[in-house]
Protein backbone atom coordinates (compact mmCIF):
# COMPACT_ATOMS: atom_id res chain seq x y z
CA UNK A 1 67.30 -48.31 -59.39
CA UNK A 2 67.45 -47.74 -55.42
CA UNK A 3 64.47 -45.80 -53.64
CA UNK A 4 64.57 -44.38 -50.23
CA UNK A 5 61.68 -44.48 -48.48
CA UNK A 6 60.04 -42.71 -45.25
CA UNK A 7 56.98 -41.80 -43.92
CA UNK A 8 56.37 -38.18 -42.13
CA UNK A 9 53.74 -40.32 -39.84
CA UNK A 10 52.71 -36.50 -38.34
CA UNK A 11 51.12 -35.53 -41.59
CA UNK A 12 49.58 -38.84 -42.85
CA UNK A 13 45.95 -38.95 -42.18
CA UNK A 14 45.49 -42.20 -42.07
CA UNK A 15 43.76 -42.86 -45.51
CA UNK A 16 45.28 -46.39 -46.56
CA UNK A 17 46.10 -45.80 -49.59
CA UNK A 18 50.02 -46.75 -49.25
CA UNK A 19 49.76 -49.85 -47.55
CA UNK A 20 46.25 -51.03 -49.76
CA UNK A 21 48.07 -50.42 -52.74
CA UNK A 22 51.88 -51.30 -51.91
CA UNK A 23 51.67 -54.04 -48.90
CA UNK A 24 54.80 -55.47 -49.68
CA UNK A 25 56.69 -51.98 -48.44
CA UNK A 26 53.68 -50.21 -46.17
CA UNK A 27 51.90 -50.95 -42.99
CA UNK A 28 49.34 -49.38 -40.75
CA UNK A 29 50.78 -49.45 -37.32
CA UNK A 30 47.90 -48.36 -35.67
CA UNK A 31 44.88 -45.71 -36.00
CA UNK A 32 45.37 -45.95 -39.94
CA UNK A 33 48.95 -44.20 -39.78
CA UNK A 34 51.57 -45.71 -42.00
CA UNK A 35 54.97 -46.44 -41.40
CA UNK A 36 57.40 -48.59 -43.74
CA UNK A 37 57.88 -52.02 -43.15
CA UNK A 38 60.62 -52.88 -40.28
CA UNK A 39 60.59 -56.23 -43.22
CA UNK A 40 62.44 -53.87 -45.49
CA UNK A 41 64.41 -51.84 -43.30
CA UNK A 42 61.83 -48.99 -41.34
CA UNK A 43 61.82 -45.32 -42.27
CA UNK A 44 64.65 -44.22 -44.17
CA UNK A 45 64.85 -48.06 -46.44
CA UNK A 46 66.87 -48.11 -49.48
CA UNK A 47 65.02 -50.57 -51.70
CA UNK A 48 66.45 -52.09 -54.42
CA UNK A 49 64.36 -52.24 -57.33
CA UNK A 50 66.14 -55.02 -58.51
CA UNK A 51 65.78 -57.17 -55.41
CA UNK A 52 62.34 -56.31 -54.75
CA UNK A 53 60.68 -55.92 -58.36
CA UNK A 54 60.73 -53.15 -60.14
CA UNK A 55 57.13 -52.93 -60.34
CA UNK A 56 57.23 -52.69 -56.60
CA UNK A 57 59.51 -49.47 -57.21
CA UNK A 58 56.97 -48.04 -59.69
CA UNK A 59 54.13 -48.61 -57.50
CA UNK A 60 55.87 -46.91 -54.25
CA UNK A 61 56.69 -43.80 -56.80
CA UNK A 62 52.57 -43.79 -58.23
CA UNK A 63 51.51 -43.56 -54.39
CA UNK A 64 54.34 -41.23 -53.64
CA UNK A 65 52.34 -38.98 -56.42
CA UNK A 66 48.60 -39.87 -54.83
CA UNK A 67 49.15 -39.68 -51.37
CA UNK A 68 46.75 -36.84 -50.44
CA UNK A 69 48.38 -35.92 -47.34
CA UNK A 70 52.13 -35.56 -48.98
CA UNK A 71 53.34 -37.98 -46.17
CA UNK A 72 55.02 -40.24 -48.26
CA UNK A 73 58.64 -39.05 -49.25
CA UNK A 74 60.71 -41.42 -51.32
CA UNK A 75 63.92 -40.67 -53.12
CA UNK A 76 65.89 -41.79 -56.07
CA UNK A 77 69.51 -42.31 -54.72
CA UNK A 78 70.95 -44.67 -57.51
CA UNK A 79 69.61 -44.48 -61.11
């Protein structure tokens, strides 16, 4: 599986949940506002679930579901 990941950095509010829970793809970068990892390719990533661990992949789709603020978007582009 291959997830695209961004973060809409004008609606997160800064509560830490993405990059407390998923460090390896997160990061605050400032103020508590997350961004994705320039490590794994910035906004927009395609990670692949094989390369990073799929329970990587599972966690980024839990906090897709948590985030309160709905700033975290991530895709499924390959099954």
């Amino acid at each position: 599986m291959k997830l695209k990941v961004m973060v809409d950095q004008d609606l997160c509010t800064a509560c830490a949940l993405c990059y407390d829970e998923v460090p390896e793809v997160y990061v605050d970068v400032g103020d508590g506002i997350a961004a994705v990892k320039e490590e794994v390719g910035g906004d927009g990533a395609i990670l692949d679930c094989a390369e990073i661990g799929q329970d990587v992949c599972d966690r980024v789709l839990e906090i897709t579901e948590e985030c309160p603020s709905g700033s975290l978007i991530t895709e499924v582009v390959e099954e």
